[in-house]
N, C-alpha and C. Protein backbone atom coordinates (compact mmCIF):
# COMPACT_ATOMS: atom_id res chain seq x y z
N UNK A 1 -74.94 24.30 72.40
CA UNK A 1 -74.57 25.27 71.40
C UNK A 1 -75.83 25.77 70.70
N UNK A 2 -76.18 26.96 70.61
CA UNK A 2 -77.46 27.68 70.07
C UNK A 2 -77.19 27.18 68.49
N UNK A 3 -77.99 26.97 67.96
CA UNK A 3 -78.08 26.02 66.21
C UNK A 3 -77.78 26.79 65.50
N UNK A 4 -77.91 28.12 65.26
CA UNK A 4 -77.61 29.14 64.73
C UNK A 4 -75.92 29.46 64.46
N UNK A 5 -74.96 29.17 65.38
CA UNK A 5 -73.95 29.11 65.31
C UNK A 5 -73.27 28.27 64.49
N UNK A 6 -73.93 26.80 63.53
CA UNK A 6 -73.89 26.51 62.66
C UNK A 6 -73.57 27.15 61.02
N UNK A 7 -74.15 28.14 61.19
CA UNK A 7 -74.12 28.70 59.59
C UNK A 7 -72.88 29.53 59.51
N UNK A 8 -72.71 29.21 58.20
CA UNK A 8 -71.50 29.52 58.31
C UNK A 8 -71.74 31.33 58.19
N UNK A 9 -69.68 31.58 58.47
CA UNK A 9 -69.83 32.78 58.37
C UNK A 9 -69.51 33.30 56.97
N UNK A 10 -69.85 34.66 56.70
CA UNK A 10 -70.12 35.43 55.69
C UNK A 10 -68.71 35.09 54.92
N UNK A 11 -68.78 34.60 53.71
CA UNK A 11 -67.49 34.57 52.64
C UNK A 11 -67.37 33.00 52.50
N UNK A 12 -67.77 31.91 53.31
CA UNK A 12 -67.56 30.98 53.66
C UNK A 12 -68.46 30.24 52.70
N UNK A 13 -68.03 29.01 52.36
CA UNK A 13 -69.15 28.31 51.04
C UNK A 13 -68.61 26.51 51.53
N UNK A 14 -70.06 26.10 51.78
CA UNK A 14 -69.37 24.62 51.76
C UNK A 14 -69.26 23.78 50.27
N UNK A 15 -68.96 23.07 50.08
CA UNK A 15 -68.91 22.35 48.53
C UNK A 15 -70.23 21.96 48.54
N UNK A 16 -70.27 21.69 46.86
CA UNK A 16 -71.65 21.91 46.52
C UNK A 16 -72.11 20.07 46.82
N UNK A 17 -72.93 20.14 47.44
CA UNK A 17 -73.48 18.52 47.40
C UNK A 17 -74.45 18.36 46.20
N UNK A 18 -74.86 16.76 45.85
CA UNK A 18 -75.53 16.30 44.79
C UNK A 18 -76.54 16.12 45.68
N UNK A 19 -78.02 16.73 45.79
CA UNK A 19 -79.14 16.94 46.16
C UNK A 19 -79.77 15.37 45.79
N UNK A 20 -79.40 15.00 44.44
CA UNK A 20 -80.69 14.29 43.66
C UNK A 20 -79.92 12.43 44.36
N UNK A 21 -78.77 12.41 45.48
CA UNK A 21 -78.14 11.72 45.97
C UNK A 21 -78.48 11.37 47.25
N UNK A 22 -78.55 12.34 48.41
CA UNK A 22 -78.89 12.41 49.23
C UNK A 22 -80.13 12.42 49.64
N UNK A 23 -81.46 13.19 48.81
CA UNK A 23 -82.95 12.92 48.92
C UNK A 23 -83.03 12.12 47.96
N UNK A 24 -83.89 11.23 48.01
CA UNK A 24 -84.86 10.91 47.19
C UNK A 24 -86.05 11.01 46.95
N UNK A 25 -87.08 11.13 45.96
CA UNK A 25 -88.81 11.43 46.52
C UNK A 25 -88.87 10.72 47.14
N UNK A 26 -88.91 8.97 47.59
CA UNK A 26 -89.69 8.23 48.21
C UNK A 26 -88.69 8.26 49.97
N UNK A 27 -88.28 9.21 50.04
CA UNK A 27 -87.55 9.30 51.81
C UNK A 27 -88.37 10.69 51.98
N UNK A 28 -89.21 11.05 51.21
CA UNK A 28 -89.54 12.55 52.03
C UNK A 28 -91.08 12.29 52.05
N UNK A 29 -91.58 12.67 53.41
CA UNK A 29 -92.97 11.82 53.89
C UNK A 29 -93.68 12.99 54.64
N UNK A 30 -95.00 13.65 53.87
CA UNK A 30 -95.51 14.67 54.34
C UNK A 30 -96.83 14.17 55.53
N UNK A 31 -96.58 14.73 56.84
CA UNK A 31 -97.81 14.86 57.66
C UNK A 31 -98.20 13.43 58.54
N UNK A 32 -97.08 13.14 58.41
CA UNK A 32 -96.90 11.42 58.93
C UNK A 32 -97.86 11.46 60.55
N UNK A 33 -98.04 10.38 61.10
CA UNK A 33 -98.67 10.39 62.03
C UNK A 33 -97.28 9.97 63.27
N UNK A 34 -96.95 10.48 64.18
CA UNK A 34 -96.26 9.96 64.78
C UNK A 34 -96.57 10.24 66.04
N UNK A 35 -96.53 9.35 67.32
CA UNK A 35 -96.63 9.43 68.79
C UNK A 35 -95.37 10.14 69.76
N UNK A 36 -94.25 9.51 69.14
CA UNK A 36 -92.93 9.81 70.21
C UNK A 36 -92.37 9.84 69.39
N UNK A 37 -90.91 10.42 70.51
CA UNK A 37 -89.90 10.09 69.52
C UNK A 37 -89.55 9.25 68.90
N UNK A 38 -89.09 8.13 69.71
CA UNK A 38 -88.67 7.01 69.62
C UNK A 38 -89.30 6.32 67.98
N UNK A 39 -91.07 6.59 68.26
CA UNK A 39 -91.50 6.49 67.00
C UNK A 39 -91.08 6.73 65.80
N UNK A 40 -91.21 8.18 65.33
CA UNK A 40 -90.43 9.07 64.43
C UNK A 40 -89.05 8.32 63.96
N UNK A 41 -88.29 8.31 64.80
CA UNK A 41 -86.97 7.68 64.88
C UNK A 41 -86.89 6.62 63.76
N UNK A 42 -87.91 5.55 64.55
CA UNK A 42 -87.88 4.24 64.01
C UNK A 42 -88.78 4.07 62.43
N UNK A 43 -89.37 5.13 62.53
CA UNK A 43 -90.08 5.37 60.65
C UNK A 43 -88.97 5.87 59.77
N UNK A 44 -88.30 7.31 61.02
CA UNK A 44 -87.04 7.77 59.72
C UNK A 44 -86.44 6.07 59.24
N UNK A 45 -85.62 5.54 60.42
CA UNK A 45 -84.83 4.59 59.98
C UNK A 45 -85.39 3.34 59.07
N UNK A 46 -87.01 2.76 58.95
CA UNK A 46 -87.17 2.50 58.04
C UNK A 46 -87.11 2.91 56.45
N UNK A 47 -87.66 4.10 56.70
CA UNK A 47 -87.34 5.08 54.80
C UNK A 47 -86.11 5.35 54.64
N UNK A 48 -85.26 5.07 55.55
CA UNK A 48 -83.61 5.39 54.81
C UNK A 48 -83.34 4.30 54.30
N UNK A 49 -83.28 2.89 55.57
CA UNK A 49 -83.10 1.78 55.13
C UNK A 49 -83.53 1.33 53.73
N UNK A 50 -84.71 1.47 53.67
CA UNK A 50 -85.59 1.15 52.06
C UNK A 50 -84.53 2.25 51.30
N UNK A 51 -84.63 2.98 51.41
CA UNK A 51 -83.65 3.98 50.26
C UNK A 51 -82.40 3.13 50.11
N UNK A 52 -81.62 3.39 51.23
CA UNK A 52 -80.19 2.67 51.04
C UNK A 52 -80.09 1.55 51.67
N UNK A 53 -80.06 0.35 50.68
CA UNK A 53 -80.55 -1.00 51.51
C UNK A 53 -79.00 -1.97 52.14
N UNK A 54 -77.97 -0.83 51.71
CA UNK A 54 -77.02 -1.19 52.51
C UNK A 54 -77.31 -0.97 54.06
N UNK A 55 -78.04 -0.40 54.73
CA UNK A 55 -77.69 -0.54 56.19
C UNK A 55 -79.19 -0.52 56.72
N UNK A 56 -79.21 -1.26 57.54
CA UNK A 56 -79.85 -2.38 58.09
C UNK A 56 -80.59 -1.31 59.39
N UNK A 57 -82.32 -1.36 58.87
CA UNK A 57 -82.92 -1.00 60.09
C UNK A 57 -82.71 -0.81 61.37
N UNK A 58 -82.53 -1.78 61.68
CA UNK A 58 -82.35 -1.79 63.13
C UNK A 58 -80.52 -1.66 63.71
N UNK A 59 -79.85 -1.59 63.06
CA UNK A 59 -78.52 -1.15 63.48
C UNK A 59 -78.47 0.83 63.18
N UNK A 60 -79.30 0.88 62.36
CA UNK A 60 -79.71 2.82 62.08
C UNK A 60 -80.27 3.25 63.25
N UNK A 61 -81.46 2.38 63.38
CA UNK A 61 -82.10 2.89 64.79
C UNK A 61 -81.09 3.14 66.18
N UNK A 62 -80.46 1.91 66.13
CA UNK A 62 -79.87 2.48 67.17
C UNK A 62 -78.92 3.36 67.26
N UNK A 63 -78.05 3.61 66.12
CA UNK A 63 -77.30 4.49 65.52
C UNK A 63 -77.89 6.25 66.07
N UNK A 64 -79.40 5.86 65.86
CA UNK A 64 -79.65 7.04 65.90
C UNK A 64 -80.23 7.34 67.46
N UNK A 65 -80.76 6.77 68.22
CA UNK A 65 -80.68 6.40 69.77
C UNK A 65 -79.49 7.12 70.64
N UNK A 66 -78.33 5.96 69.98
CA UNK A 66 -77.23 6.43 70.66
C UNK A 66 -76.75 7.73 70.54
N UNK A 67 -76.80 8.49 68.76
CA UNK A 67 -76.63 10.06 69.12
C UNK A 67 -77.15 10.54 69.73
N UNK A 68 -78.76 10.13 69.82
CA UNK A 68 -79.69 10.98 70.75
C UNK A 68 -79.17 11.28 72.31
N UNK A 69 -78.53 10.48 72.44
CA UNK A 69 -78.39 10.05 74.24
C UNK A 69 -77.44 10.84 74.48
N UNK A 70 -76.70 11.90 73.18
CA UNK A 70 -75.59 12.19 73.77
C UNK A 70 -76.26 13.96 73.88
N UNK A 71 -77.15 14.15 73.38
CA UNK A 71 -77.77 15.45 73.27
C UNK A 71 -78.71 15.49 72.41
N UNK A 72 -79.98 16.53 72.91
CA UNK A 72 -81.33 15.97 71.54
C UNK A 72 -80.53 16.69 70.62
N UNK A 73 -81.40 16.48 69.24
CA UNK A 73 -81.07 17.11 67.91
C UNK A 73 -82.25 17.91 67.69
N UNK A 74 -83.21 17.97 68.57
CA UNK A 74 -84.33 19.26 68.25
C UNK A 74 -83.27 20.75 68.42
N UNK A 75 -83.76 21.41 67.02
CA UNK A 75 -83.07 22.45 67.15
C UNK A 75 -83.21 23.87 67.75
N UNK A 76 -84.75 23.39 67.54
CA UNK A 76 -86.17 24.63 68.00
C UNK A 76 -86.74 25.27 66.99
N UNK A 77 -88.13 25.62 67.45
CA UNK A 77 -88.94 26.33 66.77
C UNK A 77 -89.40 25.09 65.04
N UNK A 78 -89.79 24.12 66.34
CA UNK A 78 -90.26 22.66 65.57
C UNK A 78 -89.48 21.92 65.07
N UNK A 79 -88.19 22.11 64.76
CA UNK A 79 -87.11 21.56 63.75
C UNK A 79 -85.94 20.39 64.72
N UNK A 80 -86.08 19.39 63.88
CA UNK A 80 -84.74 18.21 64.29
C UNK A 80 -83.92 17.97 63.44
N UNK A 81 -82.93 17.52 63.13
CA UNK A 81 -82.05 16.98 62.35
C UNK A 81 -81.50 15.47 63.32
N UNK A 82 -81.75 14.54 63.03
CA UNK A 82 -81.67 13.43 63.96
C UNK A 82 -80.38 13.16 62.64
N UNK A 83 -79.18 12.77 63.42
CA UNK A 83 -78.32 11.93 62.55
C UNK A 83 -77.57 11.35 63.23
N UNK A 84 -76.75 10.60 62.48
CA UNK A 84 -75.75 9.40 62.95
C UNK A 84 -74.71 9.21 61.73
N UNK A 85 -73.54 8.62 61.97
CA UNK A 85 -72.69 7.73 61.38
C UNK A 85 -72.68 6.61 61.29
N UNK A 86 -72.61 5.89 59.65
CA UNK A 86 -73.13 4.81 59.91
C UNK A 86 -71.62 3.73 58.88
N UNK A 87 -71.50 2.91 59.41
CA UNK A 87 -70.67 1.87 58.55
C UNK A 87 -71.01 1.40 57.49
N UNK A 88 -72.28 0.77 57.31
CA UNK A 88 -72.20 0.39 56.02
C UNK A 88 -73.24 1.54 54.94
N UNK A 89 -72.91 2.71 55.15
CA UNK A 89 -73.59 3.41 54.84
C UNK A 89 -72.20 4.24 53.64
N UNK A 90 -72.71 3.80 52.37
CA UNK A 90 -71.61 3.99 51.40
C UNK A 90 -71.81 5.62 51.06
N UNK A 91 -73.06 6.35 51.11
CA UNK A 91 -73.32 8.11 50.63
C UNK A 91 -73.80 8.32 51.72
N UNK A 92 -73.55 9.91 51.72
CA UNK A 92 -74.44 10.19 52.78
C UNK A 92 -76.36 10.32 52.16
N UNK A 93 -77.27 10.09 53.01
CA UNK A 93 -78.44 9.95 52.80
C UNK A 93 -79.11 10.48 54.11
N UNK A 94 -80.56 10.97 53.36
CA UNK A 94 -81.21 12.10 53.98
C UNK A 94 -82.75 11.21 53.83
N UNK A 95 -83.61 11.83 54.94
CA UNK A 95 -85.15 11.59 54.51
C UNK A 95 -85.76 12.66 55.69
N UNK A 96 -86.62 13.42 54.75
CA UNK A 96 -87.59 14.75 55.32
C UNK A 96 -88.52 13.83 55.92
N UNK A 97 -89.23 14.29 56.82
CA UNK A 97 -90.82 14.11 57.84
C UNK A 97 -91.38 14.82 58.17
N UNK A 98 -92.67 15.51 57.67
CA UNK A 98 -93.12 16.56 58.45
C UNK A 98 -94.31 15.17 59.08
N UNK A 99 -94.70 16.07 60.20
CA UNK A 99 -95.15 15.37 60.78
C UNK A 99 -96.90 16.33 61.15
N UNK A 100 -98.12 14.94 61.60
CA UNK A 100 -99.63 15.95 61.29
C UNK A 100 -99.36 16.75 63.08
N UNK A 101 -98.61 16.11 63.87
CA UNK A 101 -98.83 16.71 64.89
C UNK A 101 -97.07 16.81 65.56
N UNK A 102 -97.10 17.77 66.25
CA UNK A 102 -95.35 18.11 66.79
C UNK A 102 -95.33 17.11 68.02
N UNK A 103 -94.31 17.09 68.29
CA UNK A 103 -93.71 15.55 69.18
C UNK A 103 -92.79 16.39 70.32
N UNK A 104 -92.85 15.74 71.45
CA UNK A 104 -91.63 16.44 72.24
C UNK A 104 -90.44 15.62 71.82
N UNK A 105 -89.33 16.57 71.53
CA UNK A 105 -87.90 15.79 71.20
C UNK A 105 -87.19 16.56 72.40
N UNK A 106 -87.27 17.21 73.12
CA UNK A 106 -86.38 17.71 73.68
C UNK A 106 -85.36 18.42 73.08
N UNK A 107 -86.12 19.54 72.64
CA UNK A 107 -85.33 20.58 71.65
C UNK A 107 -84.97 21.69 72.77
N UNK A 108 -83.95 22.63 72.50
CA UNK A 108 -83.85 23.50 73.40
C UNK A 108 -84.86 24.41 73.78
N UNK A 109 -85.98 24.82 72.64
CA UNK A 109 -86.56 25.89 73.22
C UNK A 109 -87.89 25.41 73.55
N UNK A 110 -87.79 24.09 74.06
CA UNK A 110 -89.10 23.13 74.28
C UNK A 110 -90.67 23.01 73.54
N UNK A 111 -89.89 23.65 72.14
CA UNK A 111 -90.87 23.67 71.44
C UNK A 111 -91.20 22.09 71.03
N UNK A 112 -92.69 21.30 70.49
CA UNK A 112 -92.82 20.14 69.72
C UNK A 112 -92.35 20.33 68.46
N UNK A 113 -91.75 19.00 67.94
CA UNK A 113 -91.12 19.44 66.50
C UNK A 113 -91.80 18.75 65.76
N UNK A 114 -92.19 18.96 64.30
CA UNK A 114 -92.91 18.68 63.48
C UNK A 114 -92.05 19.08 62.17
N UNK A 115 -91.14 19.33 62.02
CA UNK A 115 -90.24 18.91 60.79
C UNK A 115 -88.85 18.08 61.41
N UNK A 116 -88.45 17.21 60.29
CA UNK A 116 -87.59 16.47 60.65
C UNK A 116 -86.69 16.16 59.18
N UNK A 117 -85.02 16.22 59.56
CA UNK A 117 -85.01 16.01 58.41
C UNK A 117 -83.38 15.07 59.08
N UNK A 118 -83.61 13.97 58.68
CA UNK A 118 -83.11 12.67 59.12
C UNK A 118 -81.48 12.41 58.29
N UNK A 119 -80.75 12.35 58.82
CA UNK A 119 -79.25 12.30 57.95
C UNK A 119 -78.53 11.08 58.48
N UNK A 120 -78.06 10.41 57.66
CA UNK A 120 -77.02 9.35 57.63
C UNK A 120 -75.87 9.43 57.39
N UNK A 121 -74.52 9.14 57.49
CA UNK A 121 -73.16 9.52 56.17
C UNK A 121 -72.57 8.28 56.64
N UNK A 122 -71.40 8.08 56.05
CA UNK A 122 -70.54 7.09 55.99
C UNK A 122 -69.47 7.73 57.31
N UNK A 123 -68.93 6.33 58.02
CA UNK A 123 -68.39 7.52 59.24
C UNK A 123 -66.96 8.30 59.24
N UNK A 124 -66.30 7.95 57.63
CA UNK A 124 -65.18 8.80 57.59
C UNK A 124 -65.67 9.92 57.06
N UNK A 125 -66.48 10.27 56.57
CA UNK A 125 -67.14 11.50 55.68
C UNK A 125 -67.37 12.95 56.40
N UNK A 126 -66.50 13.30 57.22
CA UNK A 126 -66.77 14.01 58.23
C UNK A 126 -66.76 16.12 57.77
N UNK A 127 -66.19 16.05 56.81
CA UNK A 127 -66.67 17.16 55.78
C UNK A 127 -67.97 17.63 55.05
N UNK A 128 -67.92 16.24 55.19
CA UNK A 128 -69.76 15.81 54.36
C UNK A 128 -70.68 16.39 55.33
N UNK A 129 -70.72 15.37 55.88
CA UNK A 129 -70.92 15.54 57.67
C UNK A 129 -71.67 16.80 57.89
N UNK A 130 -70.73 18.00 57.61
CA UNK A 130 -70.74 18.96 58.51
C UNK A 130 -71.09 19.88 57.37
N UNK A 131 -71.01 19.81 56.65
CA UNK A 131 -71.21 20.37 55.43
C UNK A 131 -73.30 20.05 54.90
N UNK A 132 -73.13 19.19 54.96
CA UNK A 132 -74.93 18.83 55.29
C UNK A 132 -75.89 19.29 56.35
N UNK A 133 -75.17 19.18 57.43
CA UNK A 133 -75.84 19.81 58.67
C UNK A 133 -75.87 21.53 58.37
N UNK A 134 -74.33 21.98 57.74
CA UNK A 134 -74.89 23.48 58.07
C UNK A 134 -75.79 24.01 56.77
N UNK A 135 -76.40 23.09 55.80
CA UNK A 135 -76.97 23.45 54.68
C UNK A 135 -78.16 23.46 55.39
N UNK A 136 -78.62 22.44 55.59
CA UNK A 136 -79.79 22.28 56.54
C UNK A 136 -80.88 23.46 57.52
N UNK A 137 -79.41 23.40 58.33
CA UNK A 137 -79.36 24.37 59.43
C UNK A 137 -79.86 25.79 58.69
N UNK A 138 -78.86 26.30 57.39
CA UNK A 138 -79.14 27.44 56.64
C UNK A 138 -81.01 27.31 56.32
N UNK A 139 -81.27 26.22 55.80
CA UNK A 139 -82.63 26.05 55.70
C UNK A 139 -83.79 26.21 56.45
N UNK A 140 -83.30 25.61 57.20
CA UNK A 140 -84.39 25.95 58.47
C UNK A 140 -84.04 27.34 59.33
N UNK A 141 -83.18 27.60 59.19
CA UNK A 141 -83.21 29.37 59.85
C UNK A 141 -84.23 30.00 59.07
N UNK A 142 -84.58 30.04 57.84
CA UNK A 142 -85.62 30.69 57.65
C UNK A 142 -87.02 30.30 57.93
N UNK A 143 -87.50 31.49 58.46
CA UNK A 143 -89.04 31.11 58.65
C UNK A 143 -90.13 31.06 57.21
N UNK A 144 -89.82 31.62 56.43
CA UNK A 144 -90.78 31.12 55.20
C UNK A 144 -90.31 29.53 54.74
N UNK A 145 -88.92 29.28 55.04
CA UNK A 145 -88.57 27.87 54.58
C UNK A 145 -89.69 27.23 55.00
N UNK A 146 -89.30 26.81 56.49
CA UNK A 146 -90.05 26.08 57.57
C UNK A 146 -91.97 26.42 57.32
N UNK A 147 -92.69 27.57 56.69
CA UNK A 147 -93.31 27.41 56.39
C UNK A 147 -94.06 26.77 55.50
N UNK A 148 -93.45 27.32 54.14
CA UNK A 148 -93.42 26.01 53.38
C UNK A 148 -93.41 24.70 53.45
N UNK A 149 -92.66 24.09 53.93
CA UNK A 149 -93.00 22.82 54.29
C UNK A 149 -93.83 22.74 55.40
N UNK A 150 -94.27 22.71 56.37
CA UNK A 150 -95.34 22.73 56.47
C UNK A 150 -96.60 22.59 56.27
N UNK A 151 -96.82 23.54 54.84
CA UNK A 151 -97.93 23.86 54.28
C UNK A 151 -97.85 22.55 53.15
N UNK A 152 -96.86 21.95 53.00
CA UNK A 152 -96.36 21.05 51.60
C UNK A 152 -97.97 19.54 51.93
N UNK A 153 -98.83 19.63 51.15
CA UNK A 153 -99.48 18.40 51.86
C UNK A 153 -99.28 17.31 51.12
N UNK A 154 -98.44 17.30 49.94
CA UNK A 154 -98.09 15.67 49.56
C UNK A 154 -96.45 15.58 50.01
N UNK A 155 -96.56 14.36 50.01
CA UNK A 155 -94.71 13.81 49.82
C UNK A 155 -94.18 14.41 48.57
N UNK A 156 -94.81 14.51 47.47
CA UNK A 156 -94.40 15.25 45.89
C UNK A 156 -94.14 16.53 46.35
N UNK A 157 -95.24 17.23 47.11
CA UNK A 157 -94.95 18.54 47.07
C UNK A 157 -93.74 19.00 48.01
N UNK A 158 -93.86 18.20 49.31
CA UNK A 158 -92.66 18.06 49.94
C UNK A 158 -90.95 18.18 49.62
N UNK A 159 -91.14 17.32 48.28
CA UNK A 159 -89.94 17.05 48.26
C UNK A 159 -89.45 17.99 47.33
N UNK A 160 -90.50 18.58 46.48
CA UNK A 160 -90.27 19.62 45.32
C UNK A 160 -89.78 21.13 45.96
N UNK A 161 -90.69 21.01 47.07
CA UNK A 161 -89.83 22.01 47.96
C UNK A 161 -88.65 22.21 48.69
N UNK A 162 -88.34 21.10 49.31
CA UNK A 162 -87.00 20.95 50.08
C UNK A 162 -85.79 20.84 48.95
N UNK A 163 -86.03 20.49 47.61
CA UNK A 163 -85.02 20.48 46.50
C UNK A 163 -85.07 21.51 46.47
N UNK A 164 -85.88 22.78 46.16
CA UNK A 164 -85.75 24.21 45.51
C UNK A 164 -85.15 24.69 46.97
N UNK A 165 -85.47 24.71 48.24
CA UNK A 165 -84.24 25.09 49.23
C UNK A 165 -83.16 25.06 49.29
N UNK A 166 -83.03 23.58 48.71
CA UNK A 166 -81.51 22.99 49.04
C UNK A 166 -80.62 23.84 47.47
N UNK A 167 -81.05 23.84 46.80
CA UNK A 167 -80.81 24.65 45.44
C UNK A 167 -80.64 26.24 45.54
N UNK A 168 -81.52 26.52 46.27
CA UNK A 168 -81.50 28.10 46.84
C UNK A 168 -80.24 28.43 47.81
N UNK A 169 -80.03 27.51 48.71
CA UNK A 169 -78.67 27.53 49.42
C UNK A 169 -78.22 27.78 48.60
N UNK A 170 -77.33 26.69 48.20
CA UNK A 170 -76.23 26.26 47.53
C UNK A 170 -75.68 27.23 46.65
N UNK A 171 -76.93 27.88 45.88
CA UNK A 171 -75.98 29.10 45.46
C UNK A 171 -75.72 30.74 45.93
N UNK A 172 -76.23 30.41 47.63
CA UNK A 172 -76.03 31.43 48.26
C UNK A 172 -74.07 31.41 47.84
């Protein structure tokens, strides 16, 4: 499915999520060094874990493995959204990555991705769910977004930006 087909259509509004819930500063990590995927993966799932110390490293990782296996989450034009459903995962929770160099994820338009923005939810939350992804999705369709971060060179500045996005949605 082209990623774009995500956003919603015109008139359409998802409920407003609590931003200051789902990020935290210390899950959003500017210019990280990463090799592979697999890598990436296993850093997101440490900074969530530390965030929400209900669910357990290494049951996230694979959490997030197993979505992988079912189709990448590179969306293109550098961008992933790696997520999963998780059990003991009481909110949904988020952690940004830009990364110093792009990674092959096996995105559709075989671009390397170098933003990442990592999602967790609880696995009945399936409104949430979908409702997060297409905020996201709205985000990264723009190309000044995706610039911006980019250009963000602390985790502070990072995260000061991806809040004023996610804020800028929301009251689209």
């Amino acid at each position: 499915m082209e990623w774009r087909a995500l956003l919603p259509r015109p008139g359409c509004r998802s409920a407003t999520l609590d931003i200051t819930q789902l990020l935290q500063p210390e899950s959003v990590r500017a210019h990280v060094e990463a090799r592979s995927h697999k890598a990436v993966l296993n850093f997101a799932s440490k900074v969530i874990a530390e965030a929400c110390p209900e669910v357990a490293e290494r049951s996230l990782l694979q959490g997030l493995l197993t979505r992988e296996r079912l189709g990448s989450t590179g969306l293109g034009e550098g961008v992933a959204i790696p997520h999963c459903r998780h059990p003991a995962c009481p909110a949904p929770v988020g952690a940004l990555i830009t990364l110093a160099e792009g990674i092959d994820f096996g995105a559709v338009d075989g671009e390397r991705v170098d933003v990442l923005f990592c999602l967790v939810v609880p696995e009945q939350q399936n409104r949430t769910h979908l409702d997060v992804l297409a905020m996201l999705t709205r985000i990264f369709s723009e190309a000044d977004n995706l610039e911006s971060l980019r250009q963000a060179t602390t985790d502070a500045e990072l995260f000061d930006t991806i809040c004023w996005q996610m804020d800028e949605v929301q009251q689209w």
